[in-house]
Protein backbone atom coordinates (compact mmCIF):
# COMPACT_ATOMS: atom_id res chain seq x y z
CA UNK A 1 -29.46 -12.71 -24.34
CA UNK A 2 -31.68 -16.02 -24.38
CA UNK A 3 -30.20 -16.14 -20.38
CA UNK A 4 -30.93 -13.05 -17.82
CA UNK A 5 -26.89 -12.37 -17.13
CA UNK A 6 -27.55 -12.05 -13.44
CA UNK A 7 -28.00 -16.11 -13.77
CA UNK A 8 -24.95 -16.75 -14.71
CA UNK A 9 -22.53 -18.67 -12.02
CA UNK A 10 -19.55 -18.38 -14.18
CA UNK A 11 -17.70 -17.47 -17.12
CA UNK A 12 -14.57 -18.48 -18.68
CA UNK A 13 -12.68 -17.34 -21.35
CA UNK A 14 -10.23 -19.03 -24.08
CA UNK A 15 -8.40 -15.72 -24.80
CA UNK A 16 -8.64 -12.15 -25.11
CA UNK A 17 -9.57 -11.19 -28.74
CA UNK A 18 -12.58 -9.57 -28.85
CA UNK A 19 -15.03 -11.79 -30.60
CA UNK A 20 -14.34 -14.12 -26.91
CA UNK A 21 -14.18 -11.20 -24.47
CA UNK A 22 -15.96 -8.59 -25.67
CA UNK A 23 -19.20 -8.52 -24.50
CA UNK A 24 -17.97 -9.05 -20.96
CA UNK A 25 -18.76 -4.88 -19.78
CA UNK A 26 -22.08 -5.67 -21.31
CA UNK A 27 -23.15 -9.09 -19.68
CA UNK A 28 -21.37 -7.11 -16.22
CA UNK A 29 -23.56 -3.70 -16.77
CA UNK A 30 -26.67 -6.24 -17.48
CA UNK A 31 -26.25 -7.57 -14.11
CA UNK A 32 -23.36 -10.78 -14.34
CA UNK A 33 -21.75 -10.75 -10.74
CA UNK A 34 -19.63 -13.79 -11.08
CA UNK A 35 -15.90 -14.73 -11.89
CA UNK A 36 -14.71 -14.49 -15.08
CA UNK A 37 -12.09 -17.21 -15.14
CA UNK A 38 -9.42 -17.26 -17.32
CA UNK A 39 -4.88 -17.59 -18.10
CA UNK A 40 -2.94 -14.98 -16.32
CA UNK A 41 -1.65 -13.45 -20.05
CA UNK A 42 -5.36 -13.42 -21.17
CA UNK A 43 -6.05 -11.56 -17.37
CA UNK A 44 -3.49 -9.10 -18.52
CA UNK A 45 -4.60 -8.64 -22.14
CA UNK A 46 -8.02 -7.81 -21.28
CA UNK A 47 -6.56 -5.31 -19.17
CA UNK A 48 -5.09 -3.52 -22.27
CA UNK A 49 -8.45 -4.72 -25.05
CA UNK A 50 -11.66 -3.84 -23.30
CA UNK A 51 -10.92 -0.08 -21.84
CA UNK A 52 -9.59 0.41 -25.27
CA UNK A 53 -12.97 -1.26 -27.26
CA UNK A 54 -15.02 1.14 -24.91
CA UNK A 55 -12.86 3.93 -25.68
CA UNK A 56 -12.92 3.20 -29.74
CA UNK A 57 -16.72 3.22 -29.64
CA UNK A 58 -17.35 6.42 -27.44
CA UNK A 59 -14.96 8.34 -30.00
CA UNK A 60 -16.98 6.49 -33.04
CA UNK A 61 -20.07 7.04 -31.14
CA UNK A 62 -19.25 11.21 -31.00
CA UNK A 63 -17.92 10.75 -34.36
CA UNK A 64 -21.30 9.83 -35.82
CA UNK A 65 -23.21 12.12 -34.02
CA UNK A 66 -20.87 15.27 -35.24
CA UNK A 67 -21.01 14.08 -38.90
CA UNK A 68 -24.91 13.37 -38.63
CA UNK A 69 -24.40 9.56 -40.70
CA UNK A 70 -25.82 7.21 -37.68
CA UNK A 71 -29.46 6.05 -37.86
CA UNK A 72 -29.77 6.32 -34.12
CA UNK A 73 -30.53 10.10 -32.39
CA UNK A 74 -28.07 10.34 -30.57
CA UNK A 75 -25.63 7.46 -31.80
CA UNK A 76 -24.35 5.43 -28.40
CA UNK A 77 -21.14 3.13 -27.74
CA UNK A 78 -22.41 -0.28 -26.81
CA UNK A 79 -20.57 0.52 -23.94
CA UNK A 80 -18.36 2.98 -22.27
CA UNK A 81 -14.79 2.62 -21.10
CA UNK A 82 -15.88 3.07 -17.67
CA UNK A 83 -17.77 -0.42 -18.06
CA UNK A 84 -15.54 -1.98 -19.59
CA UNK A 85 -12.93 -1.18 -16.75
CA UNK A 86 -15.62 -2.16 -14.13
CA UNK A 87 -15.72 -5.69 -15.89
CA UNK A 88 -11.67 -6.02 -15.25
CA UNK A 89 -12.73 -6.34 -11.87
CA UNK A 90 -14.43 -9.43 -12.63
CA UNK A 91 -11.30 -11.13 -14.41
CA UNK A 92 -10.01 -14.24 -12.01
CA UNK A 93 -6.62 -15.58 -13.40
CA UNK A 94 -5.80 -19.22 -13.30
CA UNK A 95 -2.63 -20.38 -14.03
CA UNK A 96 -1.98 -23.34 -16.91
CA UNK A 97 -2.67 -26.75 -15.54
CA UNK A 98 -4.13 -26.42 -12.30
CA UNK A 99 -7.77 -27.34 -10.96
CA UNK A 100 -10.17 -24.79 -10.26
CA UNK A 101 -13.97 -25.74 -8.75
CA UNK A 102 -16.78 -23.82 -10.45
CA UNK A 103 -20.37 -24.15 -9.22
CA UNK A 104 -22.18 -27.42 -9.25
CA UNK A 105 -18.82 -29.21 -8.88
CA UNK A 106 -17.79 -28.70 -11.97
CA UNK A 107 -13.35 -28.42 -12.37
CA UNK A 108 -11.71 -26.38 -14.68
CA UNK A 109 -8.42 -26.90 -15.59
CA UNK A 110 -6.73 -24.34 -18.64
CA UNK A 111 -3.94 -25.78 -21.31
CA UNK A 112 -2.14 -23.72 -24.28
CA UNK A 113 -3.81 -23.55 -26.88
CA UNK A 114 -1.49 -21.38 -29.21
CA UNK A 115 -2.82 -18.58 -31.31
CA UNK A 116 -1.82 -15.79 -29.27
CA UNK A 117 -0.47 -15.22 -25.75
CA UNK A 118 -2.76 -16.82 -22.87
CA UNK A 119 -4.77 -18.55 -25.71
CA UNK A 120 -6.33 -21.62 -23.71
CA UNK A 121 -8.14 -24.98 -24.09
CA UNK A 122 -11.16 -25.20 -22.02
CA UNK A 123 -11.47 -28.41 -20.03
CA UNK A 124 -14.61 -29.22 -17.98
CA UNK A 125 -15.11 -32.09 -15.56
CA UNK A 126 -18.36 -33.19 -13.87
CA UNK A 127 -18.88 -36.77 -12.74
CA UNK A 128 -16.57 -38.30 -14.29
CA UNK A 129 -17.63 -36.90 -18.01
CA UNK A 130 -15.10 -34.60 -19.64
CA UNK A 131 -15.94 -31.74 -21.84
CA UNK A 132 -13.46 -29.89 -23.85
CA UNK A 133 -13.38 -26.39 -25.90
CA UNK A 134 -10.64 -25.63 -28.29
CA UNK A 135 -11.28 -22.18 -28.26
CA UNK A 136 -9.55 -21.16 -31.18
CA UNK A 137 -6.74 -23.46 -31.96
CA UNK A 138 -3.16 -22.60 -32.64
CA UNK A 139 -1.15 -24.08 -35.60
CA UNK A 140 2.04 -26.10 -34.70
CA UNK A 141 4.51 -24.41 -36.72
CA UNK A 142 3.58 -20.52 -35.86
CA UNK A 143 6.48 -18.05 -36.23
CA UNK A 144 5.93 -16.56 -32.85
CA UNK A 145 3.79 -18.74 -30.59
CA UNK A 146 4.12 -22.50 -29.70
CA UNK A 147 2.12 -25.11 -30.82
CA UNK A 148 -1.04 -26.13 -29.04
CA UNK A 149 -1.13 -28.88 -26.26
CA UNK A 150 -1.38 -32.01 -26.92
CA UNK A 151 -5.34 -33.85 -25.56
CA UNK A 152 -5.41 -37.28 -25.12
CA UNK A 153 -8.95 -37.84 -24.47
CA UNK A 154 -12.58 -35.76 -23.85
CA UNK A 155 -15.95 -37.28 -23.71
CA UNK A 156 -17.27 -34.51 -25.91
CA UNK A 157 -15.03 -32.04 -27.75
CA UNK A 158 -16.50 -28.63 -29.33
CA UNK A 159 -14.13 -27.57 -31.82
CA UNK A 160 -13.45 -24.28 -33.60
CA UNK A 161 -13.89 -24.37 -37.92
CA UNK A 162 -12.54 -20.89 -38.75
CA UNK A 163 -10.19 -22.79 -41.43
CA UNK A 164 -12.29 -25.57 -41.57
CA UNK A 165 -12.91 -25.49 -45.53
CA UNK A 166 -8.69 -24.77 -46.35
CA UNK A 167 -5.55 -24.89 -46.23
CA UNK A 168 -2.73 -22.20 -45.42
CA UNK A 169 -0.99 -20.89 -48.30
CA UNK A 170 2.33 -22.87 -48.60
CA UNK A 171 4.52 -20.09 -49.16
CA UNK A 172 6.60 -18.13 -47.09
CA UNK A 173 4.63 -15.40 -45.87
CA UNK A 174 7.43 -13.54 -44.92
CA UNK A 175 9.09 -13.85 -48.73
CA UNK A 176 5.72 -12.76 -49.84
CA UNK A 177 5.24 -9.69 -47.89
CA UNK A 178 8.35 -8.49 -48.69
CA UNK A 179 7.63 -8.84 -52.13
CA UNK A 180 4.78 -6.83 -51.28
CA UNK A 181 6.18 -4.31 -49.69
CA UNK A 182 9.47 -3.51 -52.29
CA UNK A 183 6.64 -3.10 -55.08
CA UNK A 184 4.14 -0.77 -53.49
CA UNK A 185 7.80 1.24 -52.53
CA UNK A 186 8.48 1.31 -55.74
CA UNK A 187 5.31 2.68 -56.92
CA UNK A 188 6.15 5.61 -54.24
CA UNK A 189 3.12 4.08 -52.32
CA UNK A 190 2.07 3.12 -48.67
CA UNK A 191 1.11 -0.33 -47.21
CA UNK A 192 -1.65 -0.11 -44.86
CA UNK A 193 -2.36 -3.12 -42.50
CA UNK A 194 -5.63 -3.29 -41.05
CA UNK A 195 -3.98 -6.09 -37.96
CA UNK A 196 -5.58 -7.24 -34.89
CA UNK A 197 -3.69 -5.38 -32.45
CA UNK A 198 -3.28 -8.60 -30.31
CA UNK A 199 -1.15 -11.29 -31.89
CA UNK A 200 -1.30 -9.96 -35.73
CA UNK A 201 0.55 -6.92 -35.19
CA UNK A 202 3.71 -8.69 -33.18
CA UNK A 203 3.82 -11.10 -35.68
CA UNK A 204 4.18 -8.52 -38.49
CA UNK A 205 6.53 -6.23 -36.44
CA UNK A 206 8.74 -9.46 -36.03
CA UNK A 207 8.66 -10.35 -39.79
CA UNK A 208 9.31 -6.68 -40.61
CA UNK A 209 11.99 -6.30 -38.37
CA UNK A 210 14.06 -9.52 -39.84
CA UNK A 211 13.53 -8.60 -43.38
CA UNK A 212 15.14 -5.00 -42.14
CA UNK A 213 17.85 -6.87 -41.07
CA UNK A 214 18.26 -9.06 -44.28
CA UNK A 215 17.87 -6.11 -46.32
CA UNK A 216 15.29 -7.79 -47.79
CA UNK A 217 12.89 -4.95 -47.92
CA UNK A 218 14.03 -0.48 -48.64
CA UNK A 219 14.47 0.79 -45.04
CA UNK A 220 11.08 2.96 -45.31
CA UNK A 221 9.13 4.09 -41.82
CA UNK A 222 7.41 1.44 -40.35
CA UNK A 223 3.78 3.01 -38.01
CA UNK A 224 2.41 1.35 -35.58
CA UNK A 225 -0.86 3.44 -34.93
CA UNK A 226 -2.63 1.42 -31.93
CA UNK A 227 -1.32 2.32 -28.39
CA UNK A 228 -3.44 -0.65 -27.90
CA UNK A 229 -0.98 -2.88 -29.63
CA UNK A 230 2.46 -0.87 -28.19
CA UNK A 231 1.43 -1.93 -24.85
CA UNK A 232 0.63 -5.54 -25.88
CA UNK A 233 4.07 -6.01 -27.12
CA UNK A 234 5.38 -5.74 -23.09
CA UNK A 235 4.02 -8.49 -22.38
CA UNK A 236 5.77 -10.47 -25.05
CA UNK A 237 8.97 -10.19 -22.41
CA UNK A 238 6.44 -11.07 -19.25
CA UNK A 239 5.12 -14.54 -20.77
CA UNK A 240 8.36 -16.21 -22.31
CA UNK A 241 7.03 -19.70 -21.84
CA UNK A 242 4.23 -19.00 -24.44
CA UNK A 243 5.67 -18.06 -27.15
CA UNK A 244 9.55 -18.41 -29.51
CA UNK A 245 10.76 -14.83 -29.68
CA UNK A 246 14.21 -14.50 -27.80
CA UNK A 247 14.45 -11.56 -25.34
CA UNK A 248 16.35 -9.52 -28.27
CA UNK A 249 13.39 -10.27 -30.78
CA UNK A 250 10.97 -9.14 -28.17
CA UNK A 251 13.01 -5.78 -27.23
CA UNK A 252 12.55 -5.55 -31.70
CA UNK A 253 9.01 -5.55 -31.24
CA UNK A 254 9.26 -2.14 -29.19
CA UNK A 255 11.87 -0.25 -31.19
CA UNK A 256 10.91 -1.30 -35.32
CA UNK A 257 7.55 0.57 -35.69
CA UNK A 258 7.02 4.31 -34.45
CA UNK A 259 4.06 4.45 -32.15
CA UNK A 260 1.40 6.58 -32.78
CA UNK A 261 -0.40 7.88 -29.20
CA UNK A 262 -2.75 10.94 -30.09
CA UNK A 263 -5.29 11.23 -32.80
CA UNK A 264 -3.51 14.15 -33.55
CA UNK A 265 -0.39 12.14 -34.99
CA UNK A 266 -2.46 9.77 -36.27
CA UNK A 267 -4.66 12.29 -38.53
CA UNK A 268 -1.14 13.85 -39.95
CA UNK A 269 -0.50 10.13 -41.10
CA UNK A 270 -2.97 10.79 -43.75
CA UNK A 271 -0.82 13.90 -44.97
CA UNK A 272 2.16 12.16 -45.20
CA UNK A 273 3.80 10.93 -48.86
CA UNK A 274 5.90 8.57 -49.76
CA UNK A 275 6.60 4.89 -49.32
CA UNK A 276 5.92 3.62 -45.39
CA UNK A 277 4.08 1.41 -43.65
CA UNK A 278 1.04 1.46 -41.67
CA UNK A 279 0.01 -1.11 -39.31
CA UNK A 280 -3.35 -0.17 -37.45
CA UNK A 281 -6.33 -1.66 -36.07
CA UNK A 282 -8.98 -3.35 -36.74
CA UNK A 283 -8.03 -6.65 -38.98
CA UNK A 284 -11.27 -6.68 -40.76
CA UNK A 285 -11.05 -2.95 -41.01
CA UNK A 286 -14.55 -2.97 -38.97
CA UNK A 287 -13.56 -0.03 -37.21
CA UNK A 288 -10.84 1.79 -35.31
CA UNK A 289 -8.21 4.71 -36.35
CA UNK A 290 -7.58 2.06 -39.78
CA UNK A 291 -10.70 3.32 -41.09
CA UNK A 292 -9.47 6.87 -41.67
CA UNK A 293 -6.59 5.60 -43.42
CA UNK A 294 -8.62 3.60 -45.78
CA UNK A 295 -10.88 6.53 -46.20
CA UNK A 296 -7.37 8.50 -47.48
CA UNK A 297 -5.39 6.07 -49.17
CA UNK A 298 -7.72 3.10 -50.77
CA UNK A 299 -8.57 5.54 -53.85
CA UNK A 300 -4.99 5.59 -54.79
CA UNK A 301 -3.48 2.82 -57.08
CA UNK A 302 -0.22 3.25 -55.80
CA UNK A 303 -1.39 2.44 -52.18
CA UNK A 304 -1.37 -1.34 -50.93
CA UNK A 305 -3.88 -2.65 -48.72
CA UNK A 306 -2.94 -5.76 -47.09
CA UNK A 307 -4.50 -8.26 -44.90
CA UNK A 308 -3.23 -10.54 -42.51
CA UNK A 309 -5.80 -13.11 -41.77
CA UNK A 310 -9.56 -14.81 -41.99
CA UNK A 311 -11.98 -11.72 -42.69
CA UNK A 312 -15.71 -12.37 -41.29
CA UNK A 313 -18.87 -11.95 -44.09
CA UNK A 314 -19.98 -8.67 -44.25
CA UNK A 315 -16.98 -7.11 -42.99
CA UNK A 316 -15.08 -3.91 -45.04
CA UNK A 317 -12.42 -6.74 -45.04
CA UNK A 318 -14.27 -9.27 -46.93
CA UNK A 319 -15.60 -6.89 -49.42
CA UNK A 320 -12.30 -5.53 -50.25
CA UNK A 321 -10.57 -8.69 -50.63
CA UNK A 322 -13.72 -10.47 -52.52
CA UNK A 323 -12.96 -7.35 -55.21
CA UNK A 324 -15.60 -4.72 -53.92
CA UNK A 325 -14.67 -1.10 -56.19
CA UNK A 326 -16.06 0.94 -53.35
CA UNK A 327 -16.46 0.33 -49.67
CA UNK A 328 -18.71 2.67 -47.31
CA UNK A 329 -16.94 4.65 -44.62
CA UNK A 330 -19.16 7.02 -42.26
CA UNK A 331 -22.02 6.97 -44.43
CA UNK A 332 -20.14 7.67 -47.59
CA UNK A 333 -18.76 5.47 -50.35
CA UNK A 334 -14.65 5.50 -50.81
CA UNK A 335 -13.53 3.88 -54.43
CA UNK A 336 -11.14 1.34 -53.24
CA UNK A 337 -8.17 1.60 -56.22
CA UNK A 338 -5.23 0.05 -54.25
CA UNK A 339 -3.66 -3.04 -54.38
CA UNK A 340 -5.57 -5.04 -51.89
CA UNK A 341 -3.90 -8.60 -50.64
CA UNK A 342 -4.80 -11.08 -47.93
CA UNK A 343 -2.02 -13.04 -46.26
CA UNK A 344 -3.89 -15.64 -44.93
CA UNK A 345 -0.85 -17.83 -44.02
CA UNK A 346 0.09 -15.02 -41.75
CA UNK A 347 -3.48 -16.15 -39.85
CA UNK A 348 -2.80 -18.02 -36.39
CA UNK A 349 -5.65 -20.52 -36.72
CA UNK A 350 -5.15 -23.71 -37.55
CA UNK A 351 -6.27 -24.60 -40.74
CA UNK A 352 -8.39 -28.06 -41.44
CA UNK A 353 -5.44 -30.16 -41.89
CA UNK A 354 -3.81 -29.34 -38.74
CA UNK A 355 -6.82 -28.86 -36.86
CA UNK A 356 -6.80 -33.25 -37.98
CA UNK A 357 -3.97 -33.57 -37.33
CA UNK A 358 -3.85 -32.12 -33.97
CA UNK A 359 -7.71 -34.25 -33.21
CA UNK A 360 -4.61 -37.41 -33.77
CA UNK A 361 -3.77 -36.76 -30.28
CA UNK A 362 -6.78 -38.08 -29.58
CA UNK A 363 -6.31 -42.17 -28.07
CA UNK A 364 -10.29 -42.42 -28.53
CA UNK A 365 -12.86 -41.07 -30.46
CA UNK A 366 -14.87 -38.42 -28.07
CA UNK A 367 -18.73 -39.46 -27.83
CA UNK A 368 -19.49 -36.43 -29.85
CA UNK A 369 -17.77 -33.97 -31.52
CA UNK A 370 -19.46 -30.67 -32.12
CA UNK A 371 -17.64 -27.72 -34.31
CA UNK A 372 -18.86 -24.08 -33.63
CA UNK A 373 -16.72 -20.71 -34.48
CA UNK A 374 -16.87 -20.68 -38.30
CA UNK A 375 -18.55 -19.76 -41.90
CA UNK A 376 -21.36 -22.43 -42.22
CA UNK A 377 -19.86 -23.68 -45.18
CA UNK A 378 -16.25 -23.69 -43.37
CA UNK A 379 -17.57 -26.01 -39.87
CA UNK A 380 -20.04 -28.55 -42.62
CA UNK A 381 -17.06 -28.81 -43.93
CA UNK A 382 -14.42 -29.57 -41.23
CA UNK A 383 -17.97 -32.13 -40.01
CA UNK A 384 -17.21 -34.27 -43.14
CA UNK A 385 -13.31 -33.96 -43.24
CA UNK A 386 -14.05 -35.32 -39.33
CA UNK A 387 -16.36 -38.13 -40.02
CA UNK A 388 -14.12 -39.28 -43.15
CA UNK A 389 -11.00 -39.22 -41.80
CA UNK A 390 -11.47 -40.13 -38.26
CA UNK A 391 -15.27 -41.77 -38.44
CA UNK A 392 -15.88 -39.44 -35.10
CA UNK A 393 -19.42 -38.65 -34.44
CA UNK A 394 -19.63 -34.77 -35.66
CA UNK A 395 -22.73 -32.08 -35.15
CA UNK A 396 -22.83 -28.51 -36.03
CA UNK A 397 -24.82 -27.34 -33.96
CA UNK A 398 -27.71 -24.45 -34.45
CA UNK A 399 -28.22 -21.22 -32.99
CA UNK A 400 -29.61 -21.44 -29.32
CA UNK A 401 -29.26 -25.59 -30.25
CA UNK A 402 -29.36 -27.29 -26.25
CA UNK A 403 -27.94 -30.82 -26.15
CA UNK A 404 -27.67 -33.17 -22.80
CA UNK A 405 -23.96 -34.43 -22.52
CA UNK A 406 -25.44 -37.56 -20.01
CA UNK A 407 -22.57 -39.77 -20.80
CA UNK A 408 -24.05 -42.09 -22.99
């Protein structure tokens, strides 16, 4: 890190998923001894994400090293469980709205932000100069959460481009994926969902559930192989305010999908024929129990793969959706001969057009707008959308970039 963690005063998240969290057991192994400050829901989630990341990569870690296909001797987990539960103790929850004093009298205060329970906006006060972080931003209309708080004004604003280069798909996702779904059934196949077990895999369980009910879709088994994600879902019932779902679509969440615990169960997934679903982690199918399904049911034309959202460069995710014919899986190659689709109007980030038209909040232009948190070609692009549409001062800034917010 280009700063020793044991300097660090303080660190605060905008949610749990694990490109923002993630790296917390590290920075707390490497020395970090502050507060990690952050919502009550994104307290709890972290509960449920981290131990489980640390877990995942010991298992991967003893993986590699009994199949021999690492290039490290022995292979390691970046970190273990064990730190990753030593970092909980780290976590200090804030609830929405209210003041909190950091070092060097700066306040933090947290709003919603959307995009999946405890997601926050980051607002920063020091002398009278405000600074504000998106995180990443919700969109107004999702099925499940609500729409992000409206901000009236920041002196600087650093704002999140994952969408900044499109727009969501206009149709109804949930028309489309049950299209999907009745013709891999037909072709006696199974959908496999690589889904970010926080936030993507509710969403689908939800949609699932209420084309069930509209017999919309063949009543075929429905897997939900993360016991990451199962215990996600009770928290659905703990933080009404956040999100739409009635108490009765939250108790749906729990009882459409069979969860799979053991790796046992989830190993004779792979044996079993037939039309069903499969929704398992990790969305861009960068690791996780999802990788053994692909490994089993990608060579098979009558298998679907489907995506639910953004996949990174140089992901399995973004090679199998850009067309790749083979994808490499614990050192070997697997010929990818599914279906593969990406419902990127299932994602939960905003995309450019009502990322601008949440920035209309705005009463006054901020003295600087920076956007971070996307493809370089996705945040130049939300920079000029900015500048011609709301003739805001935009940067994108570089790697390890330091700029002086002095109020001028």
């Amino acid at each position: 890190m280009p700063v020793a963690p044991q300097e660090i005063d303080a660190v605060v998240l905008t949610h749990a998923h694990l490109d923002h969290s993630g790296y917390l057991p590290l920075l707390v192994k490497n020395g970090f001894r502050g507060p990690v400050h952050c919502s009550e829901a994104t307290a709890d989630l972290c509960a449920i994400l981290l131990p489980d990341s640390g877990h995942l990569q010991e298992e991967e870690a003893a993986y590699a090293n009994r199949k021999g296909f690492s290039k490290h001797k022995p292979a390691l987990p970046l970190y273990t469980t064990a730190d990753a539960e030593n970092s909980l103790t780290r976590l200090t929850p804030v609830a929405f709205g209210s003041e909190t004093s950091l070092p060097g009298g700066v306040m933090l205060r947290l709003r919603p932000a959307g995009h999946l329970l405890g997601g926050s906006l980051v607002e920063l006060q020091h002398n009278g100069t405000t600074l504000l972080f998106t995180g990443d931003l919700g969109r107004p209309n999702d099925p499940i959460m609500v729409a992000p708080a409206a901000v009236a004004r920041a002196d600087y604003l650093v704002a999140e481009s994952t969408y900044g280069d499109r727009r969501h798909d206009v149709h109804d996702p949930k028309q489309q994926l049950a299209e999907i779904i009745k013709r891999t059934a037909q072709r006696g196949g199974a959908v496999i969902v690589p889904a970010f077990a926080v936030g993507r895999a509710q969403l689908l369980l939800h949609l699932i559930h209420a084309l069930k009910q509209a017999r919309a879709i063949p009543d075929i088994p429905v897997f939900l192989n993360s016991p990451m994600a199962a215990d996600t879902t009770r928290l659905y019932h703990k933080y009404r305010a956040e999100h739409r779902l009635t108490p009765a679509q939250c108790d749906a969440l729990h009882t459409i999908a069979k969860i799979v615990n053991s790796v046992e169960e989830s190993k004779r997934l792979n044996e079993f024929r037939g039309p069903m679903i499969i929704i398992s982690a990790s969305g861009m199918a960068t690791g996780g129990r999802v990788v053994h399904h692909l490994k089993t049911f990608a060579p098979d034309a009558r298998n679907t793969i489907l995506f639910a959202g953004f996949q990174a460069g140089g992901t399995r995710g973004a090679a199998m959706v850009n067309g790749a014919e083979s994808i490499k899986i614990h050192g070997e190659y697997v010929l990818v001969r599914a279906e593969v689709v990406n419902l990127d109007n299932l994602s939960a980030h905003a995309d450019y057009a009502e990322i601008l038209d949440w920035l209309g909040h705005f009463q006054a232009p901020p003295r600087k707008t920076f956007v971070t948190h996307g493809e370089p070609s996705a945040a130049d692009a939300l920079r000029k959308r900015i500048e011609e549409n709301l003739h805001w001062r935009v940067d994108v800034p570089e790697y390890l970039q330091s700029v002086t917010l002095n109020g001028e």
